[in-house]
Every structure is written in C-alpha cells, then in structure tokens.
Protein backbone atom coordinates (compact mmCIF):
# COMPACT_ATOMS: atom_id res chain seq x y z
CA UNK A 1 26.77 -22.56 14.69
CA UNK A 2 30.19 -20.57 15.10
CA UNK A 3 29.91 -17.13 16.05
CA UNK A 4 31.42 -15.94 12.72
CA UNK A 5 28.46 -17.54 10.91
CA UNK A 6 26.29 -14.64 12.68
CA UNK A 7 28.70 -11.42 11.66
CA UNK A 8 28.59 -9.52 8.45
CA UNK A 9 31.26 -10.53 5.85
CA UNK A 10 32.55 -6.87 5.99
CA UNK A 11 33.00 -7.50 10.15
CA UNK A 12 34.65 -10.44 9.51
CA UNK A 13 37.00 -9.34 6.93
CA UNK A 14 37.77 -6.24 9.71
CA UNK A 15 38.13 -8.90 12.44
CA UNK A 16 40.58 -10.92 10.04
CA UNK A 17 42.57 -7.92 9.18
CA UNK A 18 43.18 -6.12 12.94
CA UNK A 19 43.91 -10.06 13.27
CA UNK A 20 46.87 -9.48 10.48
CA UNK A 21 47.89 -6.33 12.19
CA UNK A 22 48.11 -7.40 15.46
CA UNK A 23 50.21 -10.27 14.31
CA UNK A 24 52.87 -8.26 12.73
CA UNK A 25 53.37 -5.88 15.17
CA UNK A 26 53.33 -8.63 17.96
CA UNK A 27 55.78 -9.86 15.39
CA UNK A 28 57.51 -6.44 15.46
CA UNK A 29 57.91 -6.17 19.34
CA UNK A 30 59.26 -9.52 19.40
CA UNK A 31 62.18 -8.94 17.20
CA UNK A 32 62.99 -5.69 19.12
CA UNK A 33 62.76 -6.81 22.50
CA UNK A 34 63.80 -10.09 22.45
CA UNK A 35 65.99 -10.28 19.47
CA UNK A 36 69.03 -11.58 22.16
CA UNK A 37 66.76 -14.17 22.47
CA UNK A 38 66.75 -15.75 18.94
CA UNK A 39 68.31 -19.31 18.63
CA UNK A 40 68.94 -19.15 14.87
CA UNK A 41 67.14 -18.10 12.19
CA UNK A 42 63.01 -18.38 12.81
CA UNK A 43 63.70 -19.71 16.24
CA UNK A 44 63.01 -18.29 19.14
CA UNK A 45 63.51 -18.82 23.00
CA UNK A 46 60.97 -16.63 23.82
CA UNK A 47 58.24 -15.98 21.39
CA UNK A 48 55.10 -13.62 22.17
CA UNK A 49 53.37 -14.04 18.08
CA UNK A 50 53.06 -17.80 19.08
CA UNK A 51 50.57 -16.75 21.79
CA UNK A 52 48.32 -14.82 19.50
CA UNK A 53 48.04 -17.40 17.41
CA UNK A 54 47.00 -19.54 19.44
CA UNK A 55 44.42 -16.95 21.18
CA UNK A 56 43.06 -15.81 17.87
CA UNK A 57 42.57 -19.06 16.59
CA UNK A 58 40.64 -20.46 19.38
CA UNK A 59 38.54 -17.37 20.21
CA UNK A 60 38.12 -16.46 16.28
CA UNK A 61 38.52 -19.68 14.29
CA UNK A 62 39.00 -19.30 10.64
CA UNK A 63 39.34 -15.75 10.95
CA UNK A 64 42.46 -15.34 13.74
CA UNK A 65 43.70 -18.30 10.98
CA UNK A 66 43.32 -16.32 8.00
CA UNK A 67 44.78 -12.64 9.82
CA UNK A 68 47.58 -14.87 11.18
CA UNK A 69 48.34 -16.25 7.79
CA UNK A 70 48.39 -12.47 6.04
CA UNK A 71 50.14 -11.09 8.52
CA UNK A 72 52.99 -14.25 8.70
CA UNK A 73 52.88 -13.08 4.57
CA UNK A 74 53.66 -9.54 5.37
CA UNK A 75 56.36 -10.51 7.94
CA UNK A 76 57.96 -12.82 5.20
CA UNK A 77 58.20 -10.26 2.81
CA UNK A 78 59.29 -7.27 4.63
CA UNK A 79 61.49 -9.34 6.99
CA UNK A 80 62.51 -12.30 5.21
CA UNK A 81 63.60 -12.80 1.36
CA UNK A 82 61.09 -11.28 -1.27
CA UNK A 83 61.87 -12.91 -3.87
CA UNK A 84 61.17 -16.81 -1.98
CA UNK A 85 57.60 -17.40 -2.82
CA UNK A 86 57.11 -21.05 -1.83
CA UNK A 87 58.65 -20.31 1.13
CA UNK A 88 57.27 -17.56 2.16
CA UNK A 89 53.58 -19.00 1.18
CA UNK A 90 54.26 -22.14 2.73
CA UNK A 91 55.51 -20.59 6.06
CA UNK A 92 52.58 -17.89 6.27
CA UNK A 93 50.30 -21.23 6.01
CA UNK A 94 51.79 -22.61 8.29
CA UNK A 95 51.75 -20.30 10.88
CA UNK A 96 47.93 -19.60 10.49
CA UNK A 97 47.33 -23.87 10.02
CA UNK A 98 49.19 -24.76 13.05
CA UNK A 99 47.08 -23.37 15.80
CA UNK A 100 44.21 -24.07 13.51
CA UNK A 101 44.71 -27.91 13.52
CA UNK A 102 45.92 -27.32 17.23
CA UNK A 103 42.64 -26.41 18.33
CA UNK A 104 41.04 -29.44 15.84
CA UNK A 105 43.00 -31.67 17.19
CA UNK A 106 42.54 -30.25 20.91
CA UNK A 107 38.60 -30.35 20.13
CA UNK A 108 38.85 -34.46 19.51
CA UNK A 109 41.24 -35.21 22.35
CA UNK A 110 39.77 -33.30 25.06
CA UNK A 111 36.24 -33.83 23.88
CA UNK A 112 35.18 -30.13 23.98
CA UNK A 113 32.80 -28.55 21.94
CA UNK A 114 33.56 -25.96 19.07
CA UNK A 115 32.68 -23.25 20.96
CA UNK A 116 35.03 -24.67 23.63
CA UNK A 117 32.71 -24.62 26.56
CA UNK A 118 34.06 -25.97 29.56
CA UNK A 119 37.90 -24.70 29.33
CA UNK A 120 39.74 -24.97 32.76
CA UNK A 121 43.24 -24.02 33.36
CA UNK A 122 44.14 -27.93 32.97
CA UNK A 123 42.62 -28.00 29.27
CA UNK A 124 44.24 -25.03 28.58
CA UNK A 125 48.10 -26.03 29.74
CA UNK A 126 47.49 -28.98 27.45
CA UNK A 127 46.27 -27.16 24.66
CA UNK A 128 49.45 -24.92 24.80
CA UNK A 129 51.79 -27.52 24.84
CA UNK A 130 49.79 -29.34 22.07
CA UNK A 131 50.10 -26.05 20.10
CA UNK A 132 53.41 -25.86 20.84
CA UNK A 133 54.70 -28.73 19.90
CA UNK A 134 52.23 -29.01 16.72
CA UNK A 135 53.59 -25.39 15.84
CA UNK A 136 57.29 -26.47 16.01
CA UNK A 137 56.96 -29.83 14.45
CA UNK A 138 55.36 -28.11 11.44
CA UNK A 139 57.73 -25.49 10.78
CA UNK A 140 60.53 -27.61 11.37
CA UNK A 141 59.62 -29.98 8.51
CA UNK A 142 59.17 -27.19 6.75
CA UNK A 143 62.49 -25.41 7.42
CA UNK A 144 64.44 -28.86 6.85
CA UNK A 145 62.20 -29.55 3.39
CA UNK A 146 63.39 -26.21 2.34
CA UNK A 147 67.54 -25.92 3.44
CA UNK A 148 66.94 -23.76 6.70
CA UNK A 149 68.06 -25.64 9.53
CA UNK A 150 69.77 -29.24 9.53
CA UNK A 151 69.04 -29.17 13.39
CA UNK A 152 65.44 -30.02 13.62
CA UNK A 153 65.40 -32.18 16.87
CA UNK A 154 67.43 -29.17 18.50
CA UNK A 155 66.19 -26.06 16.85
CA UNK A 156 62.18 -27.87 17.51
CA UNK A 157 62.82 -28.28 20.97
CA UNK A 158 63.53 -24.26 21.31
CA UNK A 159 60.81 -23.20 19.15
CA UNK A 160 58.44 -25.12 20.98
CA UNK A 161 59.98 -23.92 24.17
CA UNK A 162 60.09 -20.64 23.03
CA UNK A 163 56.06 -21.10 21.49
CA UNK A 164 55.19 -22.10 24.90
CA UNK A 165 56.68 -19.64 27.24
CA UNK A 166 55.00 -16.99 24.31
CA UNK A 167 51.19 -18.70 24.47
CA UNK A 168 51.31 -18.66 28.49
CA UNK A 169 52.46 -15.39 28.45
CA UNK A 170 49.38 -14.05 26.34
CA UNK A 171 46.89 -16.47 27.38
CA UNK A 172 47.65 -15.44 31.04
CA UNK A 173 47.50 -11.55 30.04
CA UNK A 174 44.18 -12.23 28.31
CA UNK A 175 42.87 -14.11 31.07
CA UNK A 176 43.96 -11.43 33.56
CA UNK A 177 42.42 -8.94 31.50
CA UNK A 178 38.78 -10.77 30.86
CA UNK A 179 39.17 -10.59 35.07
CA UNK A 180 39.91 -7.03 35.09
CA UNK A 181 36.77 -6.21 32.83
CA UNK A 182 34.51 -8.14 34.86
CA UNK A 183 35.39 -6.92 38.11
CA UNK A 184 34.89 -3.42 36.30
CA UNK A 185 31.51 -4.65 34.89
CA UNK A 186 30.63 -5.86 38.22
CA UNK A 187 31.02 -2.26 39.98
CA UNK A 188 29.13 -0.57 37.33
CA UNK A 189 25.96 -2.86 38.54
C-alpha cells in the first residue's frame, strides 16, 4: 500500500496542488537567477525545477506527478505561447511523466521496493542520472517532433547536465534538511 492510499482525497488534492506551486515558483527562481545560464530555449545548464521533480515524485508518487504536470501547464501558459496547446499539454506531461517513469524504471533496475526502502547515496546518484538522462531524452524528442531545437544530441547533453547539477542540488538540500530536523528531534528527547 502507498502512503497516498491512506490520506483523504481533499489532502491529496492539497498535497498535489502546493506540489504545482512549488513547481512554478522553483520554476520562477530559476529563470531569475540563472537565466545567464540558459543554453537555448527550454535548456538549461543549471536547472533547480528538475530536482523537485524528481524529489516529489519519489517521495509523493502520483501526486508530486500530477502537481508537477499542473504547474509545467501554468509555466507553459504564462511563460511560453498560449495559444500552443499540444505543445504545451504534451510538455506539462512530460515533465510530470519523466521522473514518474524514472522512479518505475529505477524501482526494476535497482530492485527496490515502492516505498523505496533501502536508498543509499549510491542508489540515489544513479537514480539522478537515470532521471536525468530519461528527463532530457524525453523532452528532446519532444522539442525535435515539434520544430524547437534541430540540436538534440547537443541541446540533450545540457539539459541533462543541467537536470543533474539541479536534482543534486535539491536532493542534497533535502537530505541536509531531514538531518537538521532529526538532530532537532533528537534534543527535544
């Protein structure tokens, strides 16, 4: 059984949308910090988003998937061009898919359980460069399908540089800051 299975529909449609919010404005802070950092358009050397998505997804399933999906549907719209549906659709789904499959995929190849018992900081530098390079490949097909880029081997490379150097950045924050709360819990005793 997930943990999702035991929360209230009404939690998880809260969880799924501070999920969406975070996502944007991780988005957000992105663009305005490390805009100088952009390789062209949707690729990025550095990219902090990539890092939720991958956090969200594996601590919250479906429902990091689903916020990260809204929220990638917000960005599109507000950032990108309004009036490109498919697009905009397609890319949303395939920012919330990505670290979805990631993690399925992850499951199967480093024989872990669902609830991902057993994660060392081996498992978890090859789950981020599986991400990473899932994340990248996908998009890029998609960018390519749809006229964006005509330099997928190139413009892949940095967005799964860029995804990587993003995920290890928030993964190690996270970790850092489960640390911090334990040591506080810890004290309290």
């Amino acid at each position: 059984m997930q943990p999702s299975e035991k929360l209230s529909l009404e939690t998880q449609i809260l969880i799924t949308l501070a999920c969406a919010v975070a996502y944007f404005y991780a988005y957000q802070l992105n663009a305005h910090y490390f805009e100088w950092l952009e390789f062209s358009q949707n690729v990025n050397w550095f990219y902090i988003p990539s890092g939720l998505r991958l956090l969200f997804v594996l601590v919250l399933t479906h429902m990091g998937a689903l916020g990260i999906t809204l929220g990638s549907i917000a960005i599109n719209y507000i950032v990108g061009a309004p009036d490109a549906h498919v697009f905009n659709l397609g890319t949303a789904l395939i920012s919330g898919g990505s670290p979805y499959l990631a993690r399925l995929i992850a499951i199967h190849l480093f024989q872990l359980n669902t609830w991902l018992n057993g994660l060392n900081g081996k498992t978890f530098f090859k789950i981020t460069i599986l991400f990473a390079l899932t994340n990248a490949l996908l998009h890029q097909i998609w960018f390519v399908c749809n006229g964006k880029t005509d330099q997928v081997i190139t413009s892949g490379l940095v967005m799964a540089i860029g995804d990587w150097f993003g995920t290890v950045l928030v993964l190690a924050c996270a970790s850092c800051t489960i640390q911090v709360v334990k040591s506080l819990n810890k004290t309290k005793l």
